[in-house]
N, C-alpha and C. Protein backbone atom coordinates (compact mmCIF):
# COMPACT_ATOMS: atom_id res chain seq x y z
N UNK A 1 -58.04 -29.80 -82.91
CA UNK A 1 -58.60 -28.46 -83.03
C UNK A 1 -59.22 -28.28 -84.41
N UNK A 2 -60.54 -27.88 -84.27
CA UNK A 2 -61.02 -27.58 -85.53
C UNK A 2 -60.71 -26.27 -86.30
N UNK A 3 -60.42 -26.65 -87.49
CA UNK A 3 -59.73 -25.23 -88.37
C UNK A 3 -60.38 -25.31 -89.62
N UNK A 4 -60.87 -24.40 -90.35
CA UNK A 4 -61.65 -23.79 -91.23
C UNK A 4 -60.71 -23.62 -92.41
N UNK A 5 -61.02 -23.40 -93.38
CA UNK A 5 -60.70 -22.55 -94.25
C UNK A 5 -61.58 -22.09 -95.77
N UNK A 6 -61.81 -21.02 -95.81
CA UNK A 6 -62.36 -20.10 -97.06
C UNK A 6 -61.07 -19.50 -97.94
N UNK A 7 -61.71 -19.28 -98.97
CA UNK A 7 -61.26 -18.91 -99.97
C UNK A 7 -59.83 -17.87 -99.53
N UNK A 8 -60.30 -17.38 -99.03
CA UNK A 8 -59.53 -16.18 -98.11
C UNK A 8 -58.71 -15.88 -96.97
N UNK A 9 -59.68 -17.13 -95.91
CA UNK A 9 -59.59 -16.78 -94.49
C UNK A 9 -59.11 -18.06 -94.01
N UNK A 10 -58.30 -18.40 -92.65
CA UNK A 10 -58.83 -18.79 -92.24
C UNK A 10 -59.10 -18.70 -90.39
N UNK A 11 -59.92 -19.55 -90.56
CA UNK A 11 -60.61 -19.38 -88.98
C UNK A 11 -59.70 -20.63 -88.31
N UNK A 12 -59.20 -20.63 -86.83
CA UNK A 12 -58.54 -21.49 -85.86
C UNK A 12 -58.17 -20.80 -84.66
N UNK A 13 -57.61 -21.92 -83.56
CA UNK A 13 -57.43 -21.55 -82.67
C UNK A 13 -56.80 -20.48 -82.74
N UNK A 14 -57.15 -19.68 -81.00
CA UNK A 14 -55.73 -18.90 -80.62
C UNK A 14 -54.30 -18.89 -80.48
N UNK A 15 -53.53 -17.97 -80.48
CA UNK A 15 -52.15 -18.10 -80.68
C UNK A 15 -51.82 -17.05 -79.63
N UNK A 16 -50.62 -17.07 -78.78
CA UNK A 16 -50.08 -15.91 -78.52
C UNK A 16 -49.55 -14.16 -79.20
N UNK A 17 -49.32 -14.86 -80.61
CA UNK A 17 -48.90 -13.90 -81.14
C UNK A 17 -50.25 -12.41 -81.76
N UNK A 18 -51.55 -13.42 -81.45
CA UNK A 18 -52.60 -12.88 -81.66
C UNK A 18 -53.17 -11.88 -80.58
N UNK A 19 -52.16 -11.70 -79.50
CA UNK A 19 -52.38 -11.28 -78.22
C UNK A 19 -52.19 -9.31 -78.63
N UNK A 20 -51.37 -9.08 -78.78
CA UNK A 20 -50.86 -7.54 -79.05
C UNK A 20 -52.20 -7.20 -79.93
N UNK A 21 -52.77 -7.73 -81.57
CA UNK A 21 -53.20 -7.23 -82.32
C UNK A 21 -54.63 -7.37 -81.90
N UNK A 22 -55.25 -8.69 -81.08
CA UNK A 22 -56.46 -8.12 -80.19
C UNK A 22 -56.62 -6.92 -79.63
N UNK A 23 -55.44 -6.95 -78.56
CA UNK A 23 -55.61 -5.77 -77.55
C UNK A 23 -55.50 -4.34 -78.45
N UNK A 24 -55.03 -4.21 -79.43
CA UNK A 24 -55.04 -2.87 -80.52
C UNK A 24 -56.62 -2.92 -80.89
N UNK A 25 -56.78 -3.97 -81.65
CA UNK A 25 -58.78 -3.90 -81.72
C UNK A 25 -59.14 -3.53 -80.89
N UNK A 26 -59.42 -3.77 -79.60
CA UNK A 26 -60.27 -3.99 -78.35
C UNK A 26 -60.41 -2.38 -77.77
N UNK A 27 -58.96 -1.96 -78.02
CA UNK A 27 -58.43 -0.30 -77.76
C UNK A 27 -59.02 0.88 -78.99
N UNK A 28 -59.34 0.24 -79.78
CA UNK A 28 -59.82 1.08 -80.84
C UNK A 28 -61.56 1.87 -80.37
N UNK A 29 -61.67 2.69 -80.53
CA UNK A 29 -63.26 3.09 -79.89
C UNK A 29 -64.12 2.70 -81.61
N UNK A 30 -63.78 3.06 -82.42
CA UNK A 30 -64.18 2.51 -83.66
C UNK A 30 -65.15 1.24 -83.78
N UNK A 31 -63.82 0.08 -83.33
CA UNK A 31 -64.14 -1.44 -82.95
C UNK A 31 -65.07 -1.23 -82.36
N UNK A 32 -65.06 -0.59 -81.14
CA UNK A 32 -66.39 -1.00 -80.04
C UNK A 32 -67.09 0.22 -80.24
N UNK A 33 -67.99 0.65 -81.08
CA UNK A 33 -68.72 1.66 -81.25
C UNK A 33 -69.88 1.08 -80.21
N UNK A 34 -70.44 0.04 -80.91
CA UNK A 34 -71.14 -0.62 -80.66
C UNK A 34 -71.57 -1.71 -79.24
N UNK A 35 -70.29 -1.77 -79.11
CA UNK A 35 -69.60 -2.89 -77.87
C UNK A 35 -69.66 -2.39 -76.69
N UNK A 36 -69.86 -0.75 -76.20
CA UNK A 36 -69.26 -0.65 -75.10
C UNK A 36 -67.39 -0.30 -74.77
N UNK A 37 -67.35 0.43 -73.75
CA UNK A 37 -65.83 1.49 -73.61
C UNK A 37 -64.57 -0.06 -74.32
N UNK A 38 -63.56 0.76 -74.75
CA UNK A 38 -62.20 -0.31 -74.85
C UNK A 38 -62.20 -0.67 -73.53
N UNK A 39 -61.17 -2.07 -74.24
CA UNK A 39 -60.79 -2.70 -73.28
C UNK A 39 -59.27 -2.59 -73.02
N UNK A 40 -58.85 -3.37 -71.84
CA UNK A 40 -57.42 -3.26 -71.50
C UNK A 40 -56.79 -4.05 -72.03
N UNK A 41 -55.21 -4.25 -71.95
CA UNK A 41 -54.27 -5.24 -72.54
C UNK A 41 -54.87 -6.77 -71.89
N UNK A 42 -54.81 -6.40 -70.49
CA UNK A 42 -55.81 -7.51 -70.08
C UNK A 42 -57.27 -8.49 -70.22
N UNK A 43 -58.02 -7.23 -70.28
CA UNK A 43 -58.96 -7.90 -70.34
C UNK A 43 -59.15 -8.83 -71.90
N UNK A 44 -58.33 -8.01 -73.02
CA UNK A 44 -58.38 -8.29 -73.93
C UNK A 44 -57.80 -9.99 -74.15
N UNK A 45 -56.66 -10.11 -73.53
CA UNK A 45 -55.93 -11.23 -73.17
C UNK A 45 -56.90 -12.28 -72.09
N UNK A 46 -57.85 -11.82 -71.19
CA UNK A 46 -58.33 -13.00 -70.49
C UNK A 46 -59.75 -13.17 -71.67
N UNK A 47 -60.10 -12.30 -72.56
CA UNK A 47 -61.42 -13.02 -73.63
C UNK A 47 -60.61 -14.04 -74.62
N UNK A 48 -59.42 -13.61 -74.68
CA UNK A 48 -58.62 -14.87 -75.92
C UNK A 48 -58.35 -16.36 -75.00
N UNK A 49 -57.99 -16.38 -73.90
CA UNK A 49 -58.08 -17.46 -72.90
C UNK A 49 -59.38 -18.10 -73.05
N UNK A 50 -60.79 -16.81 -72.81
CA UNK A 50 -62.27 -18.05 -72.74
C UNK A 50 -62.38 -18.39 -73.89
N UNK A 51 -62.09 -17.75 -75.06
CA UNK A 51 -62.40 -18.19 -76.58
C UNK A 51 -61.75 -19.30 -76.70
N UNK A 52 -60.56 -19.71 -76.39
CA UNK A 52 -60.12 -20.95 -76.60
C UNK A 52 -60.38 -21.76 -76.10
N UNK A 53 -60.80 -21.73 -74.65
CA UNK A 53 -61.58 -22.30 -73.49
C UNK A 53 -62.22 -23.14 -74.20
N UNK A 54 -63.43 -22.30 -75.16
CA UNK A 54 -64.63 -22.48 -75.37
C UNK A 54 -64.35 -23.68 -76.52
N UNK A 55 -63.36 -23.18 -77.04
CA UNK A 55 -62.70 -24.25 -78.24
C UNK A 55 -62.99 -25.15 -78.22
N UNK A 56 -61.80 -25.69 -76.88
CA UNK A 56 -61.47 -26.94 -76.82
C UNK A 56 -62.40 -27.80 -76.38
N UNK A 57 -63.47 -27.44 -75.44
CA UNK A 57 -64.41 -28.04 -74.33
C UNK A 57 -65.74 -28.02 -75.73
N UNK A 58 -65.84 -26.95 -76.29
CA UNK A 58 -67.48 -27.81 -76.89
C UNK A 58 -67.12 -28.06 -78.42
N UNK A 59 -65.39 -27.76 -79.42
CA UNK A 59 -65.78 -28.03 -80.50
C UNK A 59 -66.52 -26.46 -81.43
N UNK A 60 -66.46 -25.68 -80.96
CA UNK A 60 -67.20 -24.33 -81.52
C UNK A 60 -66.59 -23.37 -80.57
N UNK A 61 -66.93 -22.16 -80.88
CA UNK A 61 -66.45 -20.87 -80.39
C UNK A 61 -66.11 -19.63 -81.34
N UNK A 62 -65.47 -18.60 -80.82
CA UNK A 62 -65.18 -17.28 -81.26
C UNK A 62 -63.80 -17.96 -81.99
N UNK A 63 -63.19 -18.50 -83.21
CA UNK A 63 -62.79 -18.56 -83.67
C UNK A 63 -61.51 -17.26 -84.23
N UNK A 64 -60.07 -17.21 -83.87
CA UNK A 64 -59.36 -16.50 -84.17
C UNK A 64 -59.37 -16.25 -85.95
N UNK A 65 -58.87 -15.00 -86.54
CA UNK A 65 -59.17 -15.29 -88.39
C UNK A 65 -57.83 -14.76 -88.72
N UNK A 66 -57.43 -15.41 -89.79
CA UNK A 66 -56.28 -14.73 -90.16
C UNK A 66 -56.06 -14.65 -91.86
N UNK A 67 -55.72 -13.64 -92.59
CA UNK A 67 -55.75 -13.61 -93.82
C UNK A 67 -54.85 -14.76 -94.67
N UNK A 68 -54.93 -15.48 -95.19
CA UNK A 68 -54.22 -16.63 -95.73
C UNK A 68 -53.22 -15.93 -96.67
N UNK A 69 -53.45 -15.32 -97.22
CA UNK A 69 -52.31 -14.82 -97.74
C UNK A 69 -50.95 -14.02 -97.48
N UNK A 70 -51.73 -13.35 -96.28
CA UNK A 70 -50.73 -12.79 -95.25
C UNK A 70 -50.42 -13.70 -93.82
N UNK A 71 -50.96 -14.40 -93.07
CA UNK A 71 -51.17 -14.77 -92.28
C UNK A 71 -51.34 -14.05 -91.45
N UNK A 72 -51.78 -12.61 -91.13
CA UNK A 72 -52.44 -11.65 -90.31
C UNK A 72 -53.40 -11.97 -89.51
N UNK A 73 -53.64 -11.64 -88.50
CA UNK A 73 -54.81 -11.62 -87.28
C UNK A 73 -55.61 -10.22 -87.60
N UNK A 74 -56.78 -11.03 -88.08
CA UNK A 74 -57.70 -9.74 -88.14
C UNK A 74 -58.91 -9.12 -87.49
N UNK A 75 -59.27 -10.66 -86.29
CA UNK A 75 -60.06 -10.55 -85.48
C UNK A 75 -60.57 -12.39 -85.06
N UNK A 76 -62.43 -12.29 -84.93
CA UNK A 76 -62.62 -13.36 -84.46
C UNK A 76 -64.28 -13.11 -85.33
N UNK A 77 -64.60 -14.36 -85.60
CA UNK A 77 -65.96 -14.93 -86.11
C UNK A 77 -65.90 -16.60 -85.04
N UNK A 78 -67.23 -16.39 -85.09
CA UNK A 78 -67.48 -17.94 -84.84
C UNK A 78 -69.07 -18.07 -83.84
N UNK A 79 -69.09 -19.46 -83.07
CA UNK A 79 -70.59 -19.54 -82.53
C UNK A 79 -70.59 -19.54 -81.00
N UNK A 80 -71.35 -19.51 -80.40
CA UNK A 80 -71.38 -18.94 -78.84
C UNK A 80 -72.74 -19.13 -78.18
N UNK A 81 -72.68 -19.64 -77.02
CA UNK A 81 -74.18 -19.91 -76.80
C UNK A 81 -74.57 -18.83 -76.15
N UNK A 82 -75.92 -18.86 -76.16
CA UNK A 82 -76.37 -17.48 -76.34
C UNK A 82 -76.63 -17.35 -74.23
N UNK A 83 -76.17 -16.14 -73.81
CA UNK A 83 -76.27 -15.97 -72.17
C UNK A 83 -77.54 -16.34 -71.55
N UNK A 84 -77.52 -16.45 -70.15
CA UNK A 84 -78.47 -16.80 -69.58
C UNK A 84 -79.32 -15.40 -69.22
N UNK A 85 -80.60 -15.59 -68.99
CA UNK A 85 -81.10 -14.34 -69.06
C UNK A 85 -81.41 -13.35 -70.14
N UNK A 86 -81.21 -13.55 -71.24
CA UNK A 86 -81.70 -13.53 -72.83
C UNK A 86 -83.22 -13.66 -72.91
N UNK A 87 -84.03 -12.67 -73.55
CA UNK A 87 -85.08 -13.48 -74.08
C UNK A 87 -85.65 -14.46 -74.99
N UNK A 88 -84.26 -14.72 -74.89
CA UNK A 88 -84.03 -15.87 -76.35
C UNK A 88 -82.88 -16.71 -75.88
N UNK A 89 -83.32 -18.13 -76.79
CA UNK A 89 -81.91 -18.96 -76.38
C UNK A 89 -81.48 -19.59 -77.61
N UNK A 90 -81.01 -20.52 -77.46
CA UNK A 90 -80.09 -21.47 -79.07
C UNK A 90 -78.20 -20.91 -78.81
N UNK A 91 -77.73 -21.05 -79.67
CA UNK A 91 -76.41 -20.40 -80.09
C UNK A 91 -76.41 -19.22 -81.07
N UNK A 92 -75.51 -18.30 -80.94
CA UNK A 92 -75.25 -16.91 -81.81
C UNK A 92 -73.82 -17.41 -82.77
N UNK A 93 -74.00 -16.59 -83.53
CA UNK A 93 -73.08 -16.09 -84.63
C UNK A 93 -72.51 -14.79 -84.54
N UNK A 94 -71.07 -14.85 -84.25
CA UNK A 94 -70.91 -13.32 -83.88
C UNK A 94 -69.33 -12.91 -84.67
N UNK A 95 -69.36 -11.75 -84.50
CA UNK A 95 -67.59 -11.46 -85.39
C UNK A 95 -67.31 -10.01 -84.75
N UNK A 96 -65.87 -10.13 -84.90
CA UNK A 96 -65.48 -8.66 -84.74
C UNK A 96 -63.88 -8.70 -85.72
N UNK A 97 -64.24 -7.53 -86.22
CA UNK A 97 -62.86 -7.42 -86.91
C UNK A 97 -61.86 -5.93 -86.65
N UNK A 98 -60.68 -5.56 -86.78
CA UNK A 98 -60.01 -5.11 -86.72
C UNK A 98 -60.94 -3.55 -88.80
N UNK A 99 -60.50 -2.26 -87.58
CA UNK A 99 -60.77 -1.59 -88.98
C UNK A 99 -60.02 -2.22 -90.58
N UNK A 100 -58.77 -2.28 -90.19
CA UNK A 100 -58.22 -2.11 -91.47
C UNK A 100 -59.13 -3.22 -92.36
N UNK A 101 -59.19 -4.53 -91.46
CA UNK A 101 -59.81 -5.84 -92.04
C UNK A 101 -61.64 -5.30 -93.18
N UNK A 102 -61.90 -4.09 -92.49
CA UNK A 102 -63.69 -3.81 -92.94
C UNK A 102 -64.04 -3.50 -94.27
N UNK A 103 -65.02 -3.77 -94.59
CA UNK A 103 -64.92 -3.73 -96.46
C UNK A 103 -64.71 -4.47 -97.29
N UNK A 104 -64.22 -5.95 -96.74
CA UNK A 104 -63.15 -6.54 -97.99
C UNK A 104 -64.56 -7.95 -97.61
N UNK A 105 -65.34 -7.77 -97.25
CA UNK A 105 -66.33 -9.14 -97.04
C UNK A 105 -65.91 -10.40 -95.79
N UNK A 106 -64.77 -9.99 -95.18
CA UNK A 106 -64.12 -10.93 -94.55
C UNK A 106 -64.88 -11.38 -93.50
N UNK A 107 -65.89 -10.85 -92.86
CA UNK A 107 -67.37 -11.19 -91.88
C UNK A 107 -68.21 -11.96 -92.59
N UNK A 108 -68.47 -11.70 -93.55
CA UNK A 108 -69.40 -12.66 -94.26
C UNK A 108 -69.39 -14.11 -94.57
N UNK A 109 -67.91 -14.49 -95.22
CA UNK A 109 -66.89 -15.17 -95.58
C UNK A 109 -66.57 -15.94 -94.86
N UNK A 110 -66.35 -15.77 -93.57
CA UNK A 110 -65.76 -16.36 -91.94
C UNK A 110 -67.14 -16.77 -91.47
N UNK A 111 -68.26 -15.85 -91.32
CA UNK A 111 -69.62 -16.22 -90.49
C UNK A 111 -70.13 -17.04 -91.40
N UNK A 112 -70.27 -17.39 -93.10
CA UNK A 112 -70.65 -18.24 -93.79
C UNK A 112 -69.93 -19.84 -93.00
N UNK A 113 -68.30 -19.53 -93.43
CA UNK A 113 -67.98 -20.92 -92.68
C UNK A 113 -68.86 -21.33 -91.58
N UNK A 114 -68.77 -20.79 -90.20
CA UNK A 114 -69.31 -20.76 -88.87
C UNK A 114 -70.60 -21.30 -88.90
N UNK A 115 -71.17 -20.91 -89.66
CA UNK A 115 -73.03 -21.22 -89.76
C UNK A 115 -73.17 -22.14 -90.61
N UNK A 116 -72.02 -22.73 -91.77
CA UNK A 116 -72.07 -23.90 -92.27
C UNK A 116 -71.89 -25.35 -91.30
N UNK A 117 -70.71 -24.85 -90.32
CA UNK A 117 -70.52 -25.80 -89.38
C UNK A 117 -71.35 -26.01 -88.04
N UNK A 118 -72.21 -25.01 -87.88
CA UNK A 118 -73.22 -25.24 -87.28
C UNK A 118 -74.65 -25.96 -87.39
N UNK A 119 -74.54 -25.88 -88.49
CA UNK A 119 -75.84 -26.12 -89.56
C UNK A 119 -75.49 -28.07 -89.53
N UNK A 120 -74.20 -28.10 -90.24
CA UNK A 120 -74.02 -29.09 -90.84
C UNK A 120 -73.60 -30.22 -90.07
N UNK A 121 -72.14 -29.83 -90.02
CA UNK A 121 -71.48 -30.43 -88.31
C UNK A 121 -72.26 -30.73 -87.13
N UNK A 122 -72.48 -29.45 -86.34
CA UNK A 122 -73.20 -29.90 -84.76
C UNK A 122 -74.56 -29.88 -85.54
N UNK A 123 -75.01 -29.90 -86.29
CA UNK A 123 -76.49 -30.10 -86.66
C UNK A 123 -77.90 -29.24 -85.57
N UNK A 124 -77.42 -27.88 -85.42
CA UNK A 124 -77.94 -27.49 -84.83
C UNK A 124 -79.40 -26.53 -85.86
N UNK A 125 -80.73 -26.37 -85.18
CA UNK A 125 -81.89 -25.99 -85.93
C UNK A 125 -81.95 -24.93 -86.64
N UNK A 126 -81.57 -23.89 -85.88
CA UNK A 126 -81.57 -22.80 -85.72
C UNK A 126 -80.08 -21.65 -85.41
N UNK A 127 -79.74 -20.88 -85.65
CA UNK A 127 -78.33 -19.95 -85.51
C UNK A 127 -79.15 -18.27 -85.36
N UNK A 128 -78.45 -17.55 -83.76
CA UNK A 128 -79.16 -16.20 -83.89
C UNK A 128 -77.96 -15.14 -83.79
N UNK A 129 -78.42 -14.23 -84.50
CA UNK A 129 -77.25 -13.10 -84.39
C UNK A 129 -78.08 -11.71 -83.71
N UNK A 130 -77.23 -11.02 -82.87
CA UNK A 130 -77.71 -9.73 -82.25
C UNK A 130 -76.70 -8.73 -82.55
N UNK A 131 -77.25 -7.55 -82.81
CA UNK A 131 -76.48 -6.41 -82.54
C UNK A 131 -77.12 -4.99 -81.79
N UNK A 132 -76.44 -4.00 -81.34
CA UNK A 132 -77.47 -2.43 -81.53
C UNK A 132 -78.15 -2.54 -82.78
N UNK A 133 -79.50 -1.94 -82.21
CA UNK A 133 -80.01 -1.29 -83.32
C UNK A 133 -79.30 -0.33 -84.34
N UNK A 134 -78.62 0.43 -84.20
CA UNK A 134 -77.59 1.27 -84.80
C UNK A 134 -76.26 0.98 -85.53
N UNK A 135 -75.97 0.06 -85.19
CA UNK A 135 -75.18 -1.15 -85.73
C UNK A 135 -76.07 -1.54 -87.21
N UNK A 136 -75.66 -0.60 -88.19
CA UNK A 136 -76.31 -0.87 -89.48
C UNK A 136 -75.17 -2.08 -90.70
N UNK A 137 -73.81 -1.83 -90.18
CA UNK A 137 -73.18 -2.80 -90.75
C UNK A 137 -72.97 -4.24 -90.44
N UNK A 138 -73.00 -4.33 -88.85
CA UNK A 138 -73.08 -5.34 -88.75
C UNK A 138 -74.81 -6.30 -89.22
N UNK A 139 -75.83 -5.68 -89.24
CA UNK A 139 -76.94 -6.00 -89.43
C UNK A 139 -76.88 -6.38 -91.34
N UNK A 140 -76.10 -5.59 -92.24
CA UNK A 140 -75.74 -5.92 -93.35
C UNK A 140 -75.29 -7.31 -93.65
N UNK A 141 -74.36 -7.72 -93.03
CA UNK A 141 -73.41 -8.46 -92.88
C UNK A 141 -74.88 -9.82 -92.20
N UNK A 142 -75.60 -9.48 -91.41
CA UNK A 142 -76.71 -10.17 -91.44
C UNK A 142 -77.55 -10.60 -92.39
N UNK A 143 -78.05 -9.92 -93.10
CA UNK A 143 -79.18 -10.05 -94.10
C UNK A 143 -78.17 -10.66 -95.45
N UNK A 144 -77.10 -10.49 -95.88
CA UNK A 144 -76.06 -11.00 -96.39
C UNK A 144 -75.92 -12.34 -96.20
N UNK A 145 -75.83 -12.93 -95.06
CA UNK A 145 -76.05 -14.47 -94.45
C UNK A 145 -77.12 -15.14 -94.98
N UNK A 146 -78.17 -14.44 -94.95
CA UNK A 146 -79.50 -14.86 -95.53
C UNK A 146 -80.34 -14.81 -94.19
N UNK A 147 -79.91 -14.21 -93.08
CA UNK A 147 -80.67 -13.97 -91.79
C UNK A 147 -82.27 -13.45 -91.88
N UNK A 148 -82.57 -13.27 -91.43
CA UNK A 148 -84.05 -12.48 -91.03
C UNK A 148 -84.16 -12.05 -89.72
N UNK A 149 -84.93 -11.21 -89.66
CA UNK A 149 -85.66 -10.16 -88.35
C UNK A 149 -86.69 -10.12 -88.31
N UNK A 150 -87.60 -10.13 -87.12
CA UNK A 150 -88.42 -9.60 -86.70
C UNK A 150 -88.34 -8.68 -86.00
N UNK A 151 -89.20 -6.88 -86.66
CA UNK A 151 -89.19 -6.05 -85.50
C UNK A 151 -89.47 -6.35 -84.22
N UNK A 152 -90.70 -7.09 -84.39
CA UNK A 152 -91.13 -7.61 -82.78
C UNK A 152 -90.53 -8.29 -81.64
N UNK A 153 -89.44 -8.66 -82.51
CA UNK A 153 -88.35 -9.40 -81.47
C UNK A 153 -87.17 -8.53 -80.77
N UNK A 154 -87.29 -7.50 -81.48
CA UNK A 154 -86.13 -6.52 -80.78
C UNK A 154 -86.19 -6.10 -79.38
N UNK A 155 -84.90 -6.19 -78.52
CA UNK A 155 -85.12 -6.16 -77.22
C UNK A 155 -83.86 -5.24 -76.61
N UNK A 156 -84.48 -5.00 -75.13
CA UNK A 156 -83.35 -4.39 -74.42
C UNK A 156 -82.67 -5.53 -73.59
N UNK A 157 -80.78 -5.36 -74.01
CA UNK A 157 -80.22 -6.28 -73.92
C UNK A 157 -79.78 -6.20 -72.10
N UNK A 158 -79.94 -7.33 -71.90
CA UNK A 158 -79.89 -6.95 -69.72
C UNK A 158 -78.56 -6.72 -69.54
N UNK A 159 -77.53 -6.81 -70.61
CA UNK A 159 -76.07 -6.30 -69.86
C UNK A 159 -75.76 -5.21 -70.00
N UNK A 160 -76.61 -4.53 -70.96
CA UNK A 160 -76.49 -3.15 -71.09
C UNK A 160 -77.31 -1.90 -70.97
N UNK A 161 -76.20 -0.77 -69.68
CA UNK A 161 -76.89 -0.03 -69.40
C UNK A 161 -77.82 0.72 -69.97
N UNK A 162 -78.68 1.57 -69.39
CA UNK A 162 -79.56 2.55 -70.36
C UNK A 162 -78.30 3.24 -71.78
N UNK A 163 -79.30 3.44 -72.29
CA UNK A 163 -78.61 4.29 -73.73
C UNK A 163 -78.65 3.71 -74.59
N UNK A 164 -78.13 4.50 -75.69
CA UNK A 164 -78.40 4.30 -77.34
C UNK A 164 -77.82 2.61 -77.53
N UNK A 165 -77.11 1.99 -76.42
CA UNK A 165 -76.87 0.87 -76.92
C UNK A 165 -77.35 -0.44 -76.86
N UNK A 166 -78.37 0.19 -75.69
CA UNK A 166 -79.60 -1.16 -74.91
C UNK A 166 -80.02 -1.78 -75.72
N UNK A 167 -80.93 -1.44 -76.78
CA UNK A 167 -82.10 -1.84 -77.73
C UNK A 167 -81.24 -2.08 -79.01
N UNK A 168 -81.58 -3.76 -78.64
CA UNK A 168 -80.90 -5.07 -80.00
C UNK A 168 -81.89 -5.47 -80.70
N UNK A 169 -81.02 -5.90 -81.77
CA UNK A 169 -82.02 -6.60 -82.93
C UNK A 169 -82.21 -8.30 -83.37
N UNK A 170 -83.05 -8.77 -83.21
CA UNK A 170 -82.39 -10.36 -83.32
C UNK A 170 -82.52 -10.56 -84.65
N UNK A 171 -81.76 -11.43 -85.40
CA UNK A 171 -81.70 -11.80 -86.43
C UNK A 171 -81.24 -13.61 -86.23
N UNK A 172 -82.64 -14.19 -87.42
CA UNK A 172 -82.40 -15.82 -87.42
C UNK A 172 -81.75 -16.26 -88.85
N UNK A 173 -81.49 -17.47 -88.42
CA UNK A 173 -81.14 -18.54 -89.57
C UNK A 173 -81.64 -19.64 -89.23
N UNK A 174 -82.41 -20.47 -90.11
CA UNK A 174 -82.65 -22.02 -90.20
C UNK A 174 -81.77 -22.85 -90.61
N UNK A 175 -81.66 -23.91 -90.52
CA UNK A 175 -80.34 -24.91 -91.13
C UNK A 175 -81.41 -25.11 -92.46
N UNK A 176 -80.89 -25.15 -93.89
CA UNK A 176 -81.22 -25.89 -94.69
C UNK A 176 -82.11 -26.95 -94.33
N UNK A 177 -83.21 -26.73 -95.58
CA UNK A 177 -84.09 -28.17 -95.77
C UNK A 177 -84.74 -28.54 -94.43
N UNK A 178 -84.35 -27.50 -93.06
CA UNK A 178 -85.08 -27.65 -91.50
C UNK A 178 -86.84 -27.98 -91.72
N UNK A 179 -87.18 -29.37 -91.44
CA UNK A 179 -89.20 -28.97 -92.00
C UNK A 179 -89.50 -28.23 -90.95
N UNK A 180 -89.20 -27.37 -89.69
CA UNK A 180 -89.18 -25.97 -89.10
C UNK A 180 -88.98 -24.82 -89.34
N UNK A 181 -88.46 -24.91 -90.60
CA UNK A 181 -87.76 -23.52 -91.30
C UNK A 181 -89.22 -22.31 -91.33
N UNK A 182 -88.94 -21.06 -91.03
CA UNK A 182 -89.72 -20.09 -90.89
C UNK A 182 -90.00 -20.27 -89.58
N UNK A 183 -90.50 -21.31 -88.68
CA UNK A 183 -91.27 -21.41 -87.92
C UNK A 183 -90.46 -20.56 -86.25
N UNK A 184 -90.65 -19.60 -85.58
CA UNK A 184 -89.69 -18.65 -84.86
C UNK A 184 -90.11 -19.70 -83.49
N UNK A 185 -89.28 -20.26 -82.92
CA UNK A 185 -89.27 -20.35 -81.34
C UNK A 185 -88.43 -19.59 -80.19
N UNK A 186 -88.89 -19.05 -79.66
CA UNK A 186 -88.35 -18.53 -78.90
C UNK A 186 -87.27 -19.22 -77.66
N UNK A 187 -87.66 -20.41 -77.73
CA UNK A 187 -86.96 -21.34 -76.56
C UNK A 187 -85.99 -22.42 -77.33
N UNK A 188 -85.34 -22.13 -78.23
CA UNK A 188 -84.59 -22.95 -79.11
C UNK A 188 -83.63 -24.05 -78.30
N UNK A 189 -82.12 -23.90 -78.48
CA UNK A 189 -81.79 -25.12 -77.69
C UNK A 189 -80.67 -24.90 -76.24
N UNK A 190 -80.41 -23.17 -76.34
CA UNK A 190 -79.75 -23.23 -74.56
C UNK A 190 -79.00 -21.83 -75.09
N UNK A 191 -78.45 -21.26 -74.02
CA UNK A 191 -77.97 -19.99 -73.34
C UNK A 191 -77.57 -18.92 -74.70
N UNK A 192 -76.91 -14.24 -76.37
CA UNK A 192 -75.88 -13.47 -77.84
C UNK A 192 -74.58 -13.49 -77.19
N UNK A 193 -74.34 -13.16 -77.77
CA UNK A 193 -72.83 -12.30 -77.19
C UNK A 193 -73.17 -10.83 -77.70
N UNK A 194 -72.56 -10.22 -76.96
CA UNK A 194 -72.47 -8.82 -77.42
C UNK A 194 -71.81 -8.59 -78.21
N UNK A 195 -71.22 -9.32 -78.70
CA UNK A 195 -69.77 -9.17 -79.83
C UNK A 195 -70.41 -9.18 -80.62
N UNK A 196 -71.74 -9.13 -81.73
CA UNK A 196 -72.11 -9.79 -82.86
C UNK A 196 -71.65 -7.95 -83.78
N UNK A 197 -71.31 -7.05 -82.89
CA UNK A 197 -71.04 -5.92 -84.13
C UNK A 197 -69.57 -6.22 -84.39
């Protein structure tokens, strides 16, 4: 199992004990301003099942985080291939954290790891992040990465119904030293998550 560690954080598999303090995130309307209604004890518990899923089978995923100093569960960062039916493809960069966790840089910190090991590790071209338009922190936490946007790329996302939460923003990254760097394709290398707030 691949395990991370920053200064701060670190990123690894799931745990059971990470089960209760998901489902408290997931229940928070805060958390999912952005996301769409809470979720249940359940549902919360069958996304920690695919995240690990996702683990073990490609080597990448939504990565569990926990404060190293405390060993606390404070949420999840990590990479995800982007859905089918997207107007865009490659892999995303996405995070969600628990309120108390917000403020302290711990998204940045965790998605730096993530996009290092994407970059570096799977040697992938390109890394995309989405959120709501309205979603001004998570989009921070973007441009922070060293991301970029194009207005022109902003789209209505197909899993979500009409309303203030349809219309996303894409935001890119190049891998270092890429001789593609700047260059935007739209058809990069296969299948956001909605999680990226």
């Amino acid at each position: 199992m691949i395990e991370f560690r920053t200064e701060r954080l670190v990123l690894r598999g799931w745990r059971a004990s990470d089960l209760a303090p998901w489902a408290a995130m997931n229940a928070d309307p805060q958390v999912r301003e952005f996301l769409g209604p809470p979720l249940t004890a359940g549902e919360s518990a069958a996304s920690a099942r695919r995240f690990q899923a996702d683990l073990d089978a490609k080597g990448y995923g939504f990565w569990a985080v926990e404060v190293r100093d405390t060993g606390g569960f404070v949420g999840f960062v990590g990479l995800d291939d982007v859905d089918e039916g997207m107007p865009f493809t490659g892999v995303e960069v996405g995070w969600r954290l628990a309120r108390p966790a917000w403020g302290h840089g711990y998204a940045t910190e965790a998605a730096r790891a993530a996009l290092r090991h994407g970059f570096d590790t799977i040697g992938l071209p390109e890394i995309v992040a989405i959120t709501a338009v309205g979603n001004v922190r998570s989009q921070a936490v973007m441009r922070r990465l060293g991301m970029t946007a194009d207005p022109g790329e902003d789209f209505d996302h197909p899993e979500v119904d009409s309303g203030p939460l349809r219309r996303h923003v894409l935001y890119r990254a190049r891998r270092p030293g890429n001789p593609d760097h700047g260059h935007r394709d739209r058809h990069g290398p296969r299948r956001g998550h909605l999680d990226a707030g």
